[in-house]
PDB file of N, CA and C in Angstrom:
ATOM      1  N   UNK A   1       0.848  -1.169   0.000  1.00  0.00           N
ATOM      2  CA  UNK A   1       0.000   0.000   0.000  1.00  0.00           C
ATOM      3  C   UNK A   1       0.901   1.242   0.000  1.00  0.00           C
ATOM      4  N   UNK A   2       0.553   1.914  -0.444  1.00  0.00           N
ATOM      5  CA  UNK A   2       1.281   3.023  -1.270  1.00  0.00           C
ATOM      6  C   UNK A   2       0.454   4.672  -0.436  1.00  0.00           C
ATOM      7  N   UNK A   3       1.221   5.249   0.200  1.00  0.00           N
ATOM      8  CA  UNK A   3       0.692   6.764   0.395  1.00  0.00           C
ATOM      9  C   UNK A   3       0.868   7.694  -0.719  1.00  0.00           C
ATOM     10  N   UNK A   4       0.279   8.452  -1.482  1.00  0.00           N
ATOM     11  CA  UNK A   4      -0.097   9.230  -2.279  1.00  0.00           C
ATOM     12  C   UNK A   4       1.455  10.593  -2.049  1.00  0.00           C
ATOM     13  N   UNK A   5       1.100  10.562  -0.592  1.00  0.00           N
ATOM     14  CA  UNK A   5       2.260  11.997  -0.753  1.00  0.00           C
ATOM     15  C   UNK A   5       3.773  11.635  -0.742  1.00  0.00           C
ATOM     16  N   UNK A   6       3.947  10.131  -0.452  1.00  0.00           N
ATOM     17  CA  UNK A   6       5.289   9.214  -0.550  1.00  0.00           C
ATOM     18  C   UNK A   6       5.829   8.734  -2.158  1.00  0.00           C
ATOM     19  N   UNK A   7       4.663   9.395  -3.295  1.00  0.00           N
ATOM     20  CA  UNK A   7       5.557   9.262  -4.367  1.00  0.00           C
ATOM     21  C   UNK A   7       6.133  10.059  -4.886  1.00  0.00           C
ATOM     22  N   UNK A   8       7.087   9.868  -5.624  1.00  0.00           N
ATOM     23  CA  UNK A   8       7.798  10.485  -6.364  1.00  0.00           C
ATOM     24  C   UNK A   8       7.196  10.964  -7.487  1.00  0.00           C
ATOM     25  N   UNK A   9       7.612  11.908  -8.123  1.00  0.00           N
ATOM     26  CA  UNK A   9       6.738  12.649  -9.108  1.00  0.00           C
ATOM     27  C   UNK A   9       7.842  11.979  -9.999  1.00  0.00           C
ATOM     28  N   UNK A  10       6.988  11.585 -11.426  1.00  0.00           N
ATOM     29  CA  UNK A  10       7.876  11.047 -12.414  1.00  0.00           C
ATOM     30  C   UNK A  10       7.320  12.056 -13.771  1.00  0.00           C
ATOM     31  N   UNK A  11       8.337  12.143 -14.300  1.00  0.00           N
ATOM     32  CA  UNK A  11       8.118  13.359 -15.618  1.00  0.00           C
ATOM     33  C   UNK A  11       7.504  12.722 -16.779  1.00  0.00           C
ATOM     34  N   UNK A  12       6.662  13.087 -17.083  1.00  0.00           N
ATOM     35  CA  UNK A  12       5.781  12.199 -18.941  1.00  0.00           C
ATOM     36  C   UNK A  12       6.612  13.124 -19.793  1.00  0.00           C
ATOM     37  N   UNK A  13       6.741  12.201 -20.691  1.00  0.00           N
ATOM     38  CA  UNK A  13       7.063  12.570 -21.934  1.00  0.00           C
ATOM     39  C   UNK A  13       6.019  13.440 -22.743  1.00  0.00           C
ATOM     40  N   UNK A  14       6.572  14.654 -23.779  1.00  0.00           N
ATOM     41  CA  UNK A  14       5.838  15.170 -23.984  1.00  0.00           C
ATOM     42  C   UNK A  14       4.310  14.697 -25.305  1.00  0.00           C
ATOM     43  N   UNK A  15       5.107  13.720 -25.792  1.00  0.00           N
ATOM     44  CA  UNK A  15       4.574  12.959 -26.810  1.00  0.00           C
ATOM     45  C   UNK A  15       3.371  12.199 -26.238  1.00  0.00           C
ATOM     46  N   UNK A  16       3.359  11.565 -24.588  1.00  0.00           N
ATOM     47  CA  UNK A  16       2.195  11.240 -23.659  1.00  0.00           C
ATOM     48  C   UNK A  16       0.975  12.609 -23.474  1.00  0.00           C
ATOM     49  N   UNK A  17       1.750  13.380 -22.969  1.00  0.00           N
ATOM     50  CA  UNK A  17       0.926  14.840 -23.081  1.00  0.00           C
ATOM     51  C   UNK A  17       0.637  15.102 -24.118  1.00  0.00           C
ATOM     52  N   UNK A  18       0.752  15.070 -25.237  1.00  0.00           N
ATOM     53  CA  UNK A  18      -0.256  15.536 -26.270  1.00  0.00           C
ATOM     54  C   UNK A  18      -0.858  14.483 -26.713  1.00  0.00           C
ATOM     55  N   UNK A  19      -0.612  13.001 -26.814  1.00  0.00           N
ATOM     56  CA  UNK A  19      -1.682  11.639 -26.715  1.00  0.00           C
ATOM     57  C   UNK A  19      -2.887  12.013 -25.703  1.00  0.00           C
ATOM     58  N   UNK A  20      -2.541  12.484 -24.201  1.00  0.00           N
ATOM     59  CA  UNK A  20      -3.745  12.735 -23.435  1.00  0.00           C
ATOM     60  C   UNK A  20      -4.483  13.629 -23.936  1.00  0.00           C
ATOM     61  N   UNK A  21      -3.651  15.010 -24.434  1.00  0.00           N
ATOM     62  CA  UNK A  21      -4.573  16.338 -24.453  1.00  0.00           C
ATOM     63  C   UNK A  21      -5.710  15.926 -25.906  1.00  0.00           C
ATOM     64  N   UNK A  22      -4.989  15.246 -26.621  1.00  0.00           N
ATOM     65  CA  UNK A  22      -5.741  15.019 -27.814  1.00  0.00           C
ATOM     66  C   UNK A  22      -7.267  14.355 -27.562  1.00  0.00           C
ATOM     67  N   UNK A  23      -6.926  13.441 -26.589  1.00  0.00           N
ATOM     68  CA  UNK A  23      -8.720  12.451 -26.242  1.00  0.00           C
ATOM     69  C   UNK A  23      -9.344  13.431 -25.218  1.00  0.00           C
ATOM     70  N   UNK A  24      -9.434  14.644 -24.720  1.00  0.00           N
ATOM     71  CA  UNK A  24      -9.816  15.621 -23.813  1.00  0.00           C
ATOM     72  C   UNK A  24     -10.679  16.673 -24.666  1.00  0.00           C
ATOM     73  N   UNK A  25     -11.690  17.249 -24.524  1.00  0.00           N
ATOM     74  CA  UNK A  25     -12.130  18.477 -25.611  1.00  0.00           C
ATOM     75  C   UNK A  25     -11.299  19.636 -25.102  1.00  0.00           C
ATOM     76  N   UNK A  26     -11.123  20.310 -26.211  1.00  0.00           N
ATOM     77  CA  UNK A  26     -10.353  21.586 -26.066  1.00  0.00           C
ATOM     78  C   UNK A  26     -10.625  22.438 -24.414  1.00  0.00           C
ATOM     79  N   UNK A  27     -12.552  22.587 -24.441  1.00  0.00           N
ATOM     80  CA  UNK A  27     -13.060  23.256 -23.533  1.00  0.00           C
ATOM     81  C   UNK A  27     -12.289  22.876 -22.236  1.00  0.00           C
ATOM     82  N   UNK A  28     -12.301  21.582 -22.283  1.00  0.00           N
ATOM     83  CA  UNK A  28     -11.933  21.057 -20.962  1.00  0.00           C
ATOM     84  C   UNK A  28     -10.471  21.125 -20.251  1.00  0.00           C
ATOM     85  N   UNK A  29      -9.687  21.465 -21.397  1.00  0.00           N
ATOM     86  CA  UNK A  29      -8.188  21.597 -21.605  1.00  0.00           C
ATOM     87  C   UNK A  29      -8.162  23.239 -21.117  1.00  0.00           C
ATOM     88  N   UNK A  30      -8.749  24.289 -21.507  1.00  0.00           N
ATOM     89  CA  UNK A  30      -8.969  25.347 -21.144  1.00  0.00           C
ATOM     90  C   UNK A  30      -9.138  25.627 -19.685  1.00  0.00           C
ATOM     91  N   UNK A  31     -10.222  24.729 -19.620  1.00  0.00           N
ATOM     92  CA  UNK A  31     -10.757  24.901 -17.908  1.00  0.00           C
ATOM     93  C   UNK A  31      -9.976  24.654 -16.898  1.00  0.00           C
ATOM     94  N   UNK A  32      -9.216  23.269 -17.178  1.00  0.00           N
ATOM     95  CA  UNK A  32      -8.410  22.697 -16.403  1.00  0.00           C
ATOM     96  C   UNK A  32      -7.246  24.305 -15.867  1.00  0.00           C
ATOM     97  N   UNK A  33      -7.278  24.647 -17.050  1.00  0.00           N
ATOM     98  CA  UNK A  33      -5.592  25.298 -17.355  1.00  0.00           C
ATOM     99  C   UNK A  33      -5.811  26.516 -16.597  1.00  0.00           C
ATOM    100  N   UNK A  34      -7.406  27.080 -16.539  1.00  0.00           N
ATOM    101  CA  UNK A  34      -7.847  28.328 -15.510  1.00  0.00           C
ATOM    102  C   UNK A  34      -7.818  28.321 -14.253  1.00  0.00           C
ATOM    103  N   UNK A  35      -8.281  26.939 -14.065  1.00  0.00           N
ATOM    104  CA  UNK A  35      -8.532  26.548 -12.802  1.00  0.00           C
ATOM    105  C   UNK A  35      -7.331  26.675 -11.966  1.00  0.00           C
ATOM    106  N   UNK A  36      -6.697  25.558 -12.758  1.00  0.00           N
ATOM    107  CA  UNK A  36      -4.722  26.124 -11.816  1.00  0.00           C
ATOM    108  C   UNK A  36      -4.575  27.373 -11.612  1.00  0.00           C
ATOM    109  N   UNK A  37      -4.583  28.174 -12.852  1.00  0.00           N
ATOM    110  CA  UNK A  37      -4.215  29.564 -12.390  1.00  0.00           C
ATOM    111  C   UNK A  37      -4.836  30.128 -11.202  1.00  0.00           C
ATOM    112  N   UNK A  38      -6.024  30.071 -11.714  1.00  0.00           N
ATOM    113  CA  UNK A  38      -6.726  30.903 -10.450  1.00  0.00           C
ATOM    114  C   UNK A  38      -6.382  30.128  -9.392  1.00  0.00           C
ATOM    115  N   UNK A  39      -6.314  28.980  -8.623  1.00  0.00           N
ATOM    116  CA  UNK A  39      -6.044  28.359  -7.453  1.00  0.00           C
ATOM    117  C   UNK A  39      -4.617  28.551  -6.920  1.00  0.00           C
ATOM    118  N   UNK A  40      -3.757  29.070  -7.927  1.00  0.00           N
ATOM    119  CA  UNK A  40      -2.162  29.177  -7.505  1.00  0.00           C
ATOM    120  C   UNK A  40      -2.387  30.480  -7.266  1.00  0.00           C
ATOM    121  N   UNK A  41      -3.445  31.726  -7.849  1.00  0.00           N
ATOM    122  CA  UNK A  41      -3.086  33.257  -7.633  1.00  0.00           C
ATOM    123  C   UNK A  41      -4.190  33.397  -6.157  1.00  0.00           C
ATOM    124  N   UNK A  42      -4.912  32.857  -5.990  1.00  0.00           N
ATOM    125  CA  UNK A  42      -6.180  32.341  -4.633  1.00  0.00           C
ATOM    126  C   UNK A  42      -5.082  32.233  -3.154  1.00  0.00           C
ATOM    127  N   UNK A  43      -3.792  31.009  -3.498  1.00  0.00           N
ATOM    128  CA  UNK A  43      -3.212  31.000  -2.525  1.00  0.00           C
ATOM    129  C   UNK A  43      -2.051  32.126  -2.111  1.00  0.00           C
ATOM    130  N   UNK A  44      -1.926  32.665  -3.347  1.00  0.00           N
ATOM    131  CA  UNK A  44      -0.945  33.423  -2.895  1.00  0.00           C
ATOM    132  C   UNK A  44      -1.517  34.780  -2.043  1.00  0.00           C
ATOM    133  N   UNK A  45      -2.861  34.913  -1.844  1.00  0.00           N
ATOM    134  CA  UNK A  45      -3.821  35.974  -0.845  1.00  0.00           C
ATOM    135  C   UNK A  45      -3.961  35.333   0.160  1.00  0.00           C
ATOM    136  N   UNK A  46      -3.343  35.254   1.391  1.00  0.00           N
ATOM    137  CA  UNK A  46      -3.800  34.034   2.430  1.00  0.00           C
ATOM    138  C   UNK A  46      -3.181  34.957   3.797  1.00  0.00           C
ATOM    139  N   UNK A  47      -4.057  34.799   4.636  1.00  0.00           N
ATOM    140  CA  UNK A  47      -3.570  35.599   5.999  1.00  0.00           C
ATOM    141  C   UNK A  47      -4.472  36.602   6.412  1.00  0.00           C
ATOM    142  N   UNK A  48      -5.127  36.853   7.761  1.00  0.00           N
ATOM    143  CA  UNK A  48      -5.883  37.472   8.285  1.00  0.00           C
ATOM    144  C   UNK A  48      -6.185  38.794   8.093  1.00  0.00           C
ATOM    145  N   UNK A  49      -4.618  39.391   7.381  1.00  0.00           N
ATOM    146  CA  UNK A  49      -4.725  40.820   7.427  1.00  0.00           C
ATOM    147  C   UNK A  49      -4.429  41.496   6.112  1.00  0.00           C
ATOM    148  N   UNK A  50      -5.493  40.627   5.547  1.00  0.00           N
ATOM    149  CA  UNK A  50      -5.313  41.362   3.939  1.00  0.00           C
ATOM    150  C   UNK A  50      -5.904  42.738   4.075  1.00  0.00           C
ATOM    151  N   UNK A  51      -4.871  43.389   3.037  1.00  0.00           N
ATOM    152  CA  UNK A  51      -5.989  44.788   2.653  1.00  0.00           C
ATOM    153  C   UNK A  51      -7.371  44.653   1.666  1.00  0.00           C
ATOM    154  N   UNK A  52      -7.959  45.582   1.344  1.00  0.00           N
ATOM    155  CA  UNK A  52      -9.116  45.630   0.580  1.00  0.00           C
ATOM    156  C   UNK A  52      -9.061  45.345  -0.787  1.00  0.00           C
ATOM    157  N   UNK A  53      -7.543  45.897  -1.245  1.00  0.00           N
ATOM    158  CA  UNK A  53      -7.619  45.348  -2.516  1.00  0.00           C
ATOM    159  C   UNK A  53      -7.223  43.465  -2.677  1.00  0.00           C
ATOM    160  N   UNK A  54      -6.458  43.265  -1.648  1.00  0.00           N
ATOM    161  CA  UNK A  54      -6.130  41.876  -1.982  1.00  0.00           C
ATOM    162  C   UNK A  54      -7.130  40.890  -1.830  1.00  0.00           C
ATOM    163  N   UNK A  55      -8.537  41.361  -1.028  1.00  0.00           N
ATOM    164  CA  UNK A  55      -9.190  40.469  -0.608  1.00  0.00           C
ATOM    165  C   UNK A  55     -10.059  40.326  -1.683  1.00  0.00           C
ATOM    166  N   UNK A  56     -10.093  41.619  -2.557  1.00  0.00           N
ATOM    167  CA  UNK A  56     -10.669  41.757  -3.619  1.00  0.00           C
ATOM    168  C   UNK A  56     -10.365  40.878  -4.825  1.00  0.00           C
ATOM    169  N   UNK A  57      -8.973  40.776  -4.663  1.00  0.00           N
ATOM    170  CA  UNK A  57      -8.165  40.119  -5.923  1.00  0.00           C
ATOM    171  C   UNK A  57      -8.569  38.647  -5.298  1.00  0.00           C
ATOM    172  N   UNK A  58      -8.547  38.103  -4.427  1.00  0.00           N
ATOM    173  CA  UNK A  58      -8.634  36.529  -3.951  1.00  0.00           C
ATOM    174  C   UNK A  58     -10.374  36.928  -3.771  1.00  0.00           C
ATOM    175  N   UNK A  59     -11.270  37.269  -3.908  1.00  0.00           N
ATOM    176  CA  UNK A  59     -12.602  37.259  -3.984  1.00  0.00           C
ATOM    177  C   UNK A  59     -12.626  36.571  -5.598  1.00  0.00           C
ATOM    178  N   UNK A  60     -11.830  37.656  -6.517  1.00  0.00           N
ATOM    179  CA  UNK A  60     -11.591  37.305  -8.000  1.00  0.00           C
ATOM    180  C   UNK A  60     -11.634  36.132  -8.331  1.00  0.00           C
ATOM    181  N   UNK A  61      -9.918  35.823  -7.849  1.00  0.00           N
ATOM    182  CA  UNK A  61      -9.454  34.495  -8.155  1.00  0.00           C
ATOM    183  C   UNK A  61     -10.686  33.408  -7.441  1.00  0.00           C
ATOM    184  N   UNK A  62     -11.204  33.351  -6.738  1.00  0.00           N
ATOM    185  CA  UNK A  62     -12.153  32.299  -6.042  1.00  0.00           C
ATOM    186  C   UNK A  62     -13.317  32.229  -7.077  1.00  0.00           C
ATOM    187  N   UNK A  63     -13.764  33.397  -7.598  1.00  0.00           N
ATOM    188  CA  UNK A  63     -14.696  33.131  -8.145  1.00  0.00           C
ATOM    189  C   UNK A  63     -14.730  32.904  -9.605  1.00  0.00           C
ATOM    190  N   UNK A  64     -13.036  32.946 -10.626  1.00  0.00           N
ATOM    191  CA  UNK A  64     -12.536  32.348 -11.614  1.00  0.00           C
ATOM    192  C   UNK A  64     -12.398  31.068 -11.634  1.00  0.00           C
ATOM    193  N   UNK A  65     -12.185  30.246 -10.088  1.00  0.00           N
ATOM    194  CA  UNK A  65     -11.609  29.033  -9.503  1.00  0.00           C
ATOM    195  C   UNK A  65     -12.984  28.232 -10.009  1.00  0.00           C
ATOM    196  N   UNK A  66     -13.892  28.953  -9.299  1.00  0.00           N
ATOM    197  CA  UNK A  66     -15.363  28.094  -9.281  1.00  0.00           C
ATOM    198  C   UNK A  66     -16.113  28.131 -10.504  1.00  0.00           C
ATOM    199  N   UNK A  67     -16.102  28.983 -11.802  1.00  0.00           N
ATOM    200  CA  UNK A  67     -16.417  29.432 -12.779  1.00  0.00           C
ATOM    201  C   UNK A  67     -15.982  28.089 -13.822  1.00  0.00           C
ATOM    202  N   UNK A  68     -14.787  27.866 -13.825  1.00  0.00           N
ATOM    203  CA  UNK A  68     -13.602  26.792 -14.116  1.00  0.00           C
ATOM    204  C   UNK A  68     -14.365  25.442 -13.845  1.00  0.00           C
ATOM    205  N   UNK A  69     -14.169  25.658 -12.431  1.00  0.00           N
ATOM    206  CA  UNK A  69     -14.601  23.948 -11.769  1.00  0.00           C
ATOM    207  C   UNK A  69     -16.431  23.460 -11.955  1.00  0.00           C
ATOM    208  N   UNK A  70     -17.055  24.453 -12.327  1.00  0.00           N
ATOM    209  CA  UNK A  70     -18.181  24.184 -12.870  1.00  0.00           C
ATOM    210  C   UNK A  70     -17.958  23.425 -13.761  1.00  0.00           C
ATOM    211  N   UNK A  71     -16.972  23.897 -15.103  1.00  0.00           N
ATOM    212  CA  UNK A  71     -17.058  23.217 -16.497  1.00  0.00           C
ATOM    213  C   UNK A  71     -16.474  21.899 -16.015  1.00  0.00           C
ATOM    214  N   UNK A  72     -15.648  21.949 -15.187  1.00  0.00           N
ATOM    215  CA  UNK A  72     -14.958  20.702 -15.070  1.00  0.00           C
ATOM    216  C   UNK A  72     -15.603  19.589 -14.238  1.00  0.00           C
ATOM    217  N   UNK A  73     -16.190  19.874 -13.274  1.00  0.00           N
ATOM    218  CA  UNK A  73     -17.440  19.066 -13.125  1.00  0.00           C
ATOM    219  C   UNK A  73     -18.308  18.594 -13.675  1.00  0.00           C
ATOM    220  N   UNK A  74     -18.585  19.202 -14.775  1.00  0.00           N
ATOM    221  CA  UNK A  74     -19.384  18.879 -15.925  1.00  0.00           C
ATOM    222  C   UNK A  74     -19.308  17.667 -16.798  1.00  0.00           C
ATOM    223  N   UNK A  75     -17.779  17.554 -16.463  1.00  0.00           N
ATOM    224  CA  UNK A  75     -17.046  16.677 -17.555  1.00  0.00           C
ATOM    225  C   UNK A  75     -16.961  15.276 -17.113  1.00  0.00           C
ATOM    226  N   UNK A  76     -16.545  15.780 -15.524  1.00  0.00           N
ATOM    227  CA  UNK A  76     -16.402  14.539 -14.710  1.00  0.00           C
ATOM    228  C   UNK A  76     -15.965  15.010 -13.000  1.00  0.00           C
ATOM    229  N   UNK A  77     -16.931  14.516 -12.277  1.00  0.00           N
ATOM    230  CA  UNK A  77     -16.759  14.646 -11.000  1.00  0.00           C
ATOM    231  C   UNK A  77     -15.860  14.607  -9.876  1.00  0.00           C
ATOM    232  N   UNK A  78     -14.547  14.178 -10.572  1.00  0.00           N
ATOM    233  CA  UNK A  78     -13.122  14.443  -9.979  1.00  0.00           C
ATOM    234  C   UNK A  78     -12.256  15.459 -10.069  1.00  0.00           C
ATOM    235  N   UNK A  79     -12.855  15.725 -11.350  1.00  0.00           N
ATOM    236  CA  UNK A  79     -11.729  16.730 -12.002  1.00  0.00           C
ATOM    237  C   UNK A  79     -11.658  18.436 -11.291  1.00  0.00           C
ATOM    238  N   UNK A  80     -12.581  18.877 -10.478  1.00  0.00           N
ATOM    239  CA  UNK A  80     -12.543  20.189 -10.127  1.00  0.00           C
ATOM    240  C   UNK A  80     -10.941  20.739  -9.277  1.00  0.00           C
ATOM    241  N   UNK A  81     -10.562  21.889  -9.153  1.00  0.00           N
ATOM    242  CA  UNK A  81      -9.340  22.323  -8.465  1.00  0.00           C
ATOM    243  C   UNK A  81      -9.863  22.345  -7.091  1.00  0.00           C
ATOM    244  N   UNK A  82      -8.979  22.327  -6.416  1.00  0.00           N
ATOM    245  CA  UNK A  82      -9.377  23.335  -4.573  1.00  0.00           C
ATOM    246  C   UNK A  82      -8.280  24.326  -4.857  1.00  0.00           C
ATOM    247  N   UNK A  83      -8.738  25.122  -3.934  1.00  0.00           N
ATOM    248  CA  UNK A  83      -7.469  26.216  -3.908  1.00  0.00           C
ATOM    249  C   UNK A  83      -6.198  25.686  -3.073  1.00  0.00           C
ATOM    250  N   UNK A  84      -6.725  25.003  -2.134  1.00  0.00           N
ATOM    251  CA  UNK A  84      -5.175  25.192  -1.624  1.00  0.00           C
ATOM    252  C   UNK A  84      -4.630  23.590  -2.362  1.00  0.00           C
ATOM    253  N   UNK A  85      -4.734  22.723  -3.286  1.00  0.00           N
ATOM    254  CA  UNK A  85      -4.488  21.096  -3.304  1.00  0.00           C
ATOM    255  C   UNK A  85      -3.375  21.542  -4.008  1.00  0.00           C
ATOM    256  N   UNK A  86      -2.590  21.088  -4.300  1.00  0.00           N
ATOM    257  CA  UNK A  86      -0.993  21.082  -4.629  1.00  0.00           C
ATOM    258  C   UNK A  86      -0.722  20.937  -6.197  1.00  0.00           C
ATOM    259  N   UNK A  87      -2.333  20.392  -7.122  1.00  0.00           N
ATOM    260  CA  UNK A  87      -1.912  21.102  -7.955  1.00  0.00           C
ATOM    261  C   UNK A  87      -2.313  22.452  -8.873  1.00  0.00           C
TER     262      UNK A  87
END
């Protein structure tokens, strides 16, 4: 039995990555690709004592995050981001 955070990350070839991206619809390739963003710019607003504009900007990003994870839910029920999950 194998823990999830005990593996090693192994690198795909890029020729695998475009075999995957190819059986995926574009839309979904899009979404995916927002979703990260917004969940990597979400965490970088974190701490009790944001100002007004930052809370503003992570109000943003949260609600780009969820905009995203709609479509991607759509597709399939695993696939949505969290903000803080690692990827």
């Amino acid at each position: 039995m194998t823990a999830s955070h005990l593996l090693v990350p192994v690198p795909i070839p890029d020729r695998v990555v475009a075999l995957i991206g190819s059986c995926i619809p574009p839309h979904i390739l899009q979404a995916e690709f927002d979703a990260a963003c917004a969940a990597r710019e979400a965490r970088g607003y974190r701490g009790p004592l944001l100002c007004d504009e930052d809370r503003a900007d992570r109000e943003q990003a949260l609600s780009e995050l969820a905009r995203a994870n709609k479509v991607l839910a759509a597709h399939h029920p695993r696939l949505p981001v969290r903000p803080d999950s690692c990827w």
